[in-house]
N, C-alpha and C. Protein backbone atom coordinates (compact mmCIF):
# COMPACT_ATOMS: atom_id res chain seq x y z
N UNK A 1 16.42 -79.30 -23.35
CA UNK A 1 15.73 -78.03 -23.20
C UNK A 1 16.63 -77.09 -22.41
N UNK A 2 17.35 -75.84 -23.25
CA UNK A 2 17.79 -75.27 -22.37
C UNK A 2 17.38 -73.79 -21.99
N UNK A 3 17.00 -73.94 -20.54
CA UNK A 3 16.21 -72.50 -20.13
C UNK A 3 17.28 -71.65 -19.36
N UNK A 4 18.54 -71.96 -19.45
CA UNK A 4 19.55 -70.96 -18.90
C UNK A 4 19.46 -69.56 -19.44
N UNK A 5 19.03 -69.23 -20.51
CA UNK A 5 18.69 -67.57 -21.16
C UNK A 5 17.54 -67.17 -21.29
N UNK A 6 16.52 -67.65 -20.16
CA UNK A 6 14.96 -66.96 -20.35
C UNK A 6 15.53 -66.56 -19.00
N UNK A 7 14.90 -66.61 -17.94
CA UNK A 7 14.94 -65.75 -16.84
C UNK A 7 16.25 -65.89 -15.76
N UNK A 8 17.47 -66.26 -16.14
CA UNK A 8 18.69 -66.20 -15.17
C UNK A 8 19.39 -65.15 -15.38
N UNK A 9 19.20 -64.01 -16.48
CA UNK A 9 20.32 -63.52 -16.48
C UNK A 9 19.23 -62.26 -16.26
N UNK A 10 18.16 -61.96 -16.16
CA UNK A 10 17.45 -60.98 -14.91
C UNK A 10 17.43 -61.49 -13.76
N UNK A 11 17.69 -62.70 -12.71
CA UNK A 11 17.99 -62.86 -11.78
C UNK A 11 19.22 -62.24 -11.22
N UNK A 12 20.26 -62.37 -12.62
CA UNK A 12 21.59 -61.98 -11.72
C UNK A 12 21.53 -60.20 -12.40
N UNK A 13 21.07 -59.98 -13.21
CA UNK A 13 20.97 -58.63 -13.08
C UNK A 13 20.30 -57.47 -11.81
N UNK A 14 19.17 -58.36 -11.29
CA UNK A 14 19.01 -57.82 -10.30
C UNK A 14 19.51 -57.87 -9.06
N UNK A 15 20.61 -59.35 -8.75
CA UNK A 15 21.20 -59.28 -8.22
C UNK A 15 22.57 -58.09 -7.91
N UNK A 16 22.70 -57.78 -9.03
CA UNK A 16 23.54 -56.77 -9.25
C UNK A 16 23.26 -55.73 -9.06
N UNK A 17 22.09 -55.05 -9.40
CA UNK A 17 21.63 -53.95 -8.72
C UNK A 17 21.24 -53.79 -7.26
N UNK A 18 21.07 -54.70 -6.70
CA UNK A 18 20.87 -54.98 -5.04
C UNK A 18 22.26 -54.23 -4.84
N UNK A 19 23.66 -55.33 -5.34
CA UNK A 19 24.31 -55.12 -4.19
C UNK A 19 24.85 -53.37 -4.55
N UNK A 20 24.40 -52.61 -5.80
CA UNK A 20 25.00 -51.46 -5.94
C UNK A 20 23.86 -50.55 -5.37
N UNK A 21 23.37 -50.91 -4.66
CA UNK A 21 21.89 -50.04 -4.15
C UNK A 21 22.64 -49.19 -3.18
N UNK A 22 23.69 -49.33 -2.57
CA UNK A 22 24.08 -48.55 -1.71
C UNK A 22 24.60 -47.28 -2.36
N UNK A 23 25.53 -47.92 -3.34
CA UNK A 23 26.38 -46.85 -4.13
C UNK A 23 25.45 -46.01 -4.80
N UNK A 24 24.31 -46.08 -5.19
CA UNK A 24 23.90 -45.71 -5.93
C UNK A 24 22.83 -44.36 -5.05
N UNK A 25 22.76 -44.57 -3.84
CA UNK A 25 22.35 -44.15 -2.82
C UNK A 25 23.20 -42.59 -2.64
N UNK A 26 24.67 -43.28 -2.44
CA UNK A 26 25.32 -42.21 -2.05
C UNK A 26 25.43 -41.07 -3.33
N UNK A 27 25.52 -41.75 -4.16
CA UNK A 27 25.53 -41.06 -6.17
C UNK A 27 24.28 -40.13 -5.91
N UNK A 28 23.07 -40.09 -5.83
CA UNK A 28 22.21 -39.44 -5.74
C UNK A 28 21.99 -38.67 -4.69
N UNK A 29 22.75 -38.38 -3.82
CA UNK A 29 23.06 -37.35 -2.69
C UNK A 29 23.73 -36.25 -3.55
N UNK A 30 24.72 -36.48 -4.75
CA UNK A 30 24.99 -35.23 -4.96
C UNK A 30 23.87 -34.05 -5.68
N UNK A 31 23.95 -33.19 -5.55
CA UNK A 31 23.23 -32.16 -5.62
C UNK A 31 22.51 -32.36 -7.53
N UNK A 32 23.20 -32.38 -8.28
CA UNK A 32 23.69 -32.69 -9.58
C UNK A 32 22.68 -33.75 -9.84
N UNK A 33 22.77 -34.99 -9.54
CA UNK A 33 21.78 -36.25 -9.51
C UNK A 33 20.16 -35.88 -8.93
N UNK A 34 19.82 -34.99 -8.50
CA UNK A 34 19.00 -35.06 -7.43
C UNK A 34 17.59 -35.36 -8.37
N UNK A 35 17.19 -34.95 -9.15
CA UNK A 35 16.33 -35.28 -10.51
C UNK A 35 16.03 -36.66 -10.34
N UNK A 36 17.13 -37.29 -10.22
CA UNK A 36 16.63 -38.86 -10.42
C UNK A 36 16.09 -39.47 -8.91
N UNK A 37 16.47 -38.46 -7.66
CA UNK A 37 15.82 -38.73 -6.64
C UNK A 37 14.74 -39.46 -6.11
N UNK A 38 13.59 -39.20 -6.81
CA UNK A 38 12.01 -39.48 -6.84
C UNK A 38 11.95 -41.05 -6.92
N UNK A 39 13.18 -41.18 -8.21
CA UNK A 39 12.90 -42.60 -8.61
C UNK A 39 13.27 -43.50 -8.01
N UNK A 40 14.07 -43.62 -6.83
CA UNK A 40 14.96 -44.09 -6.09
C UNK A 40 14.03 -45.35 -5.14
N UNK A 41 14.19 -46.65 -5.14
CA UNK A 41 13.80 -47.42 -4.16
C UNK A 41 13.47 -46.88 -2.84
N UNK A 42 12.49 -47.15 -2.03
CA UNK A 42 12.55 -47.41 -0.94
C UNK A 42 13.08 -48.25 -0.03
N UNK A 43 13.67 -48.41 1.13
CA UNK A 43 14.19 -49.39 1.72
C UNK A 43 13.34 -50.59 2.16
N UNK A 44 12.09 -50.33 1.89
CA UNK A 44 10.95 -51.72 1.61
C UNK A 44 11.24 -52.11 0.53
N UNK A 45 11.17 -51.62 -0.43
CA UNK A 45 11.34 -52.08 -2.07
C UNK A 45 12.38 -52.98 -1.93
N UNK A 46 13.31 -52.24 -1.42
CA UNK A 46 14.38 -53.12 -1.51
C UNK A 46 14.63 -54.28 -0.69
N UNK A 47 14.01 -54.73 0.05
CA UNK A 47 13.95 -55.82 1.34
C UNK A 47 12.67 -57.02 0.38
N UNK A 48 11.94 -56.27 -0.53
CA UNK A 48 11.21 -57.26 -1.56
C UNK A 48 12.10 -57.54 -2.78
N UNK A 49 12.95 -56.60 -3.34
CA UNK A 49 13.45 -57.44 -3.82
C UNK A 49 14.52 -58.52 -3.66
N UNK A 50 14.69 -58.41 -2.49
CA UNK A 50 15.98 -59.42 -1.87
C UNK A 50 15.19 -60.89 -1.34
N UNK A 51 13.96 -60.57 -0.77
CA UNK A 51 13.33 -61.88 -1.00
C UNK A 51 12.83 -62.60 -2.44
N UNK A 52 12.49 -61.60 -2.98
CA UNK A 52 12.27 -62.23 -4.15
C UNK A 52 13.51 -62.49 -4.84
N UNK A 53 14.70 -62.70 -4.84
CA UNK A 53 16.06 -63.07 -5.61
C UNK A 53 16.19 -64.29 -4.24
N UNK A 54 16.22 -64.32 -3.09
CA UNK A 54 16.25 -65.50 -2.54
C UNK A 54 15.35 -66.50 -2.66
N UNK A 55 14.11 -66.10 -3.20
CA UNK A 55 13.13 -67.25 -3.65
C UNK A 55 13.17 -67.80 -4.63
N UNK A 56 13.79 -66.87 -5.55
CA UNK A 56 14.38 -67.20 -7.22
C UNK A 56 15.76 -68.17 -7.33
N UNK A 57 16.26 -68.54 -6.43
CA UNK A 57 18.08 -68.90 -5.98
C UNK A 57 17.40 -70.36 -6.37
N UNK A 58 16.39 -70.93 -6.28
CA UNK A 58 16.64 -72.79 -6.28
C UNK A 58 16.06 -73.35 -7.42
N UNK A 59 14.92 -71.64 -7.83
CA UNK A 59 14.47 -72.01 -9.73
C UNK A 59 15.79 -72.11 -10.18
N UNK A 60 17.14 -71.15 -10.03
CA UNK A 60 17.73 -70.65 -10.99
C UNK A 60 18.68 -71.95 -10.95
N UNK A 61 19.00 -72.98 -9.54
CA UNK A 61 19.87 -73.93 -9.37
C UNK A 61 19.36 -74.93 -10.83
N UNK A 62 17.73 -74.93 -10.14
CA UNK A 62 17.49 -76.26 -11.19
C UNK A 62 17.41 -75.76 -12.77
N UNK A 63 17.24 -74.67 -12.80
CA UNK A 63 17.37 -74.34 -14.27
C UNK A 63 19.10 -74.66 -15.11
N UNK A 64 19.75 -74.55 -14.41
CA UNK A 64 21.16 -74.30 -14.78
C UNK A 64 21.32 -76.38 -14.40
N UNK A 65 21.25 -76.56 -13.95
CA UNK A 65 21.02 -78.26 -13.66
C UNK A 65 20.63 -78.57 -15.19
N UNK A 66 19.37 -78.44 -14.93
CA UNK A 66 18.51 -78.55 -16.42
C UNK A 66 19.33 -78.60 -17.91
N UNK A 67 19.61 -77.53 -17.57
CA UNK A 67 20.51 -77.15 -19.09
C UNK A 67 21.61 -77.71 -19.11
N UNK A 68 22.03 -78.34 -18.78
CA UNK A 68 23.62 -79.13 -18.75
C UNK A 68 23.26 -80.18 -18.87
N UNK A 69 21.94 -81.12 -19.55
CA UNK A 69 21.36 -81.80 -20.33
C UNK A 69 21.17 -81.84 -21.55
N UNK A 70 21.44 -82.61 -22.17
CA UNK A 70 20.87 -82.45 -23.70
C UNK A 70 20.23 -83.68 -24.45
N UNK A 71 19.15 -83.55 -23.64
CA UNK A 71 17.96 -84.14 -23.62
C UNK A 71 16.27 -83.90 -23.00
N UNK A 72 15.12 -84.01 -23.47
CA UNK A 72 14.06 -83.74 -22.88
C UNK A 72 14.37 -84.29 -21.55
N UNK A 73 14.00 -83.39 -20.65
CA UNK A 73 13.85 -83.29 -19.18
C UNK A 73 12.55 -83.33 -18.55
N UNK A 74 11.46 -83.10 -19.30
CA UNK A 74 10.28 -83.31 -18.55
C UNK A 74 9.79 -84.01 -17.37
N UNK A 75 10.56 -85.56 -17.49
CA UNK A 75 10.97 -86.15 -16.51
C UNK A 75 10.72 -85.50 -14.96
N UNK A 76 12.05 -85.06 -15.25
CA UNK A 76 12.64 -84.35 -14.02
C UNK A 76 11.99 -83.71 -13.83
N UNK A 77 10.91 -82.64 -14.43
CA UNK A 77 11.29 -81.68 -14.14
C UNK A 77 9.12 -81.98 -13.19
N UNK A 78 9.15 -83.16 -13.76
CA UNK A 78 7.69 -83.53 -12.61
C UNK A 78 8.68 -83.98 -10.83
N UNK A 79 9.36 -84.27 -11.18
CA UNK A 79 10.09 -84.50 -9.81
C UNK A 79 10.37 -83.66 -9.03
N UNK A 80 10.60 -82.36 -9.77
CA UNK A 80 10.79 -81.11 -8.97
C UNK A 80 9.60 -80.82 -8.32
């Protein structure tokens, strides 16, 4: 069973947008951008989504575990 392409690669996508949250910060200071202003995280928002990608870090271990099987895992996956 391999679940490496249902929800890991929005884990690391949002990982990716975390760490450009800054840049993206300063991008919307220019005058030009300011439109998209409104839409912009809060610095709470963003402190939830960083827990929620650290709570997601040990699904995503055992998922990637998982898949480097090629065989039913069910097993295991009551062990988890």
């Amino acid at each position: 069973m391999d679940v490496k392409t249902r929800w890991n690669p929005i884990l690391e996508l949002r990982e990716r947008v975390y760490r450009l949250h800054e840049f993206t910060r300063q991008w919307l200071k220019n005058p030009q951008y300011s439109d998209y202003r409104p839409h912009f995280m809060t610095q709470d928002d963003w402190t939830i989504v960083k827990y929620v990608m650290e709570g997601l870090r040990p699904f995503r271990y055992c998922t990637l575990w998982k898949s480097k099987r090629h065989t039913v895992t069910l097993h295991h996956v009551i062990t988890v």
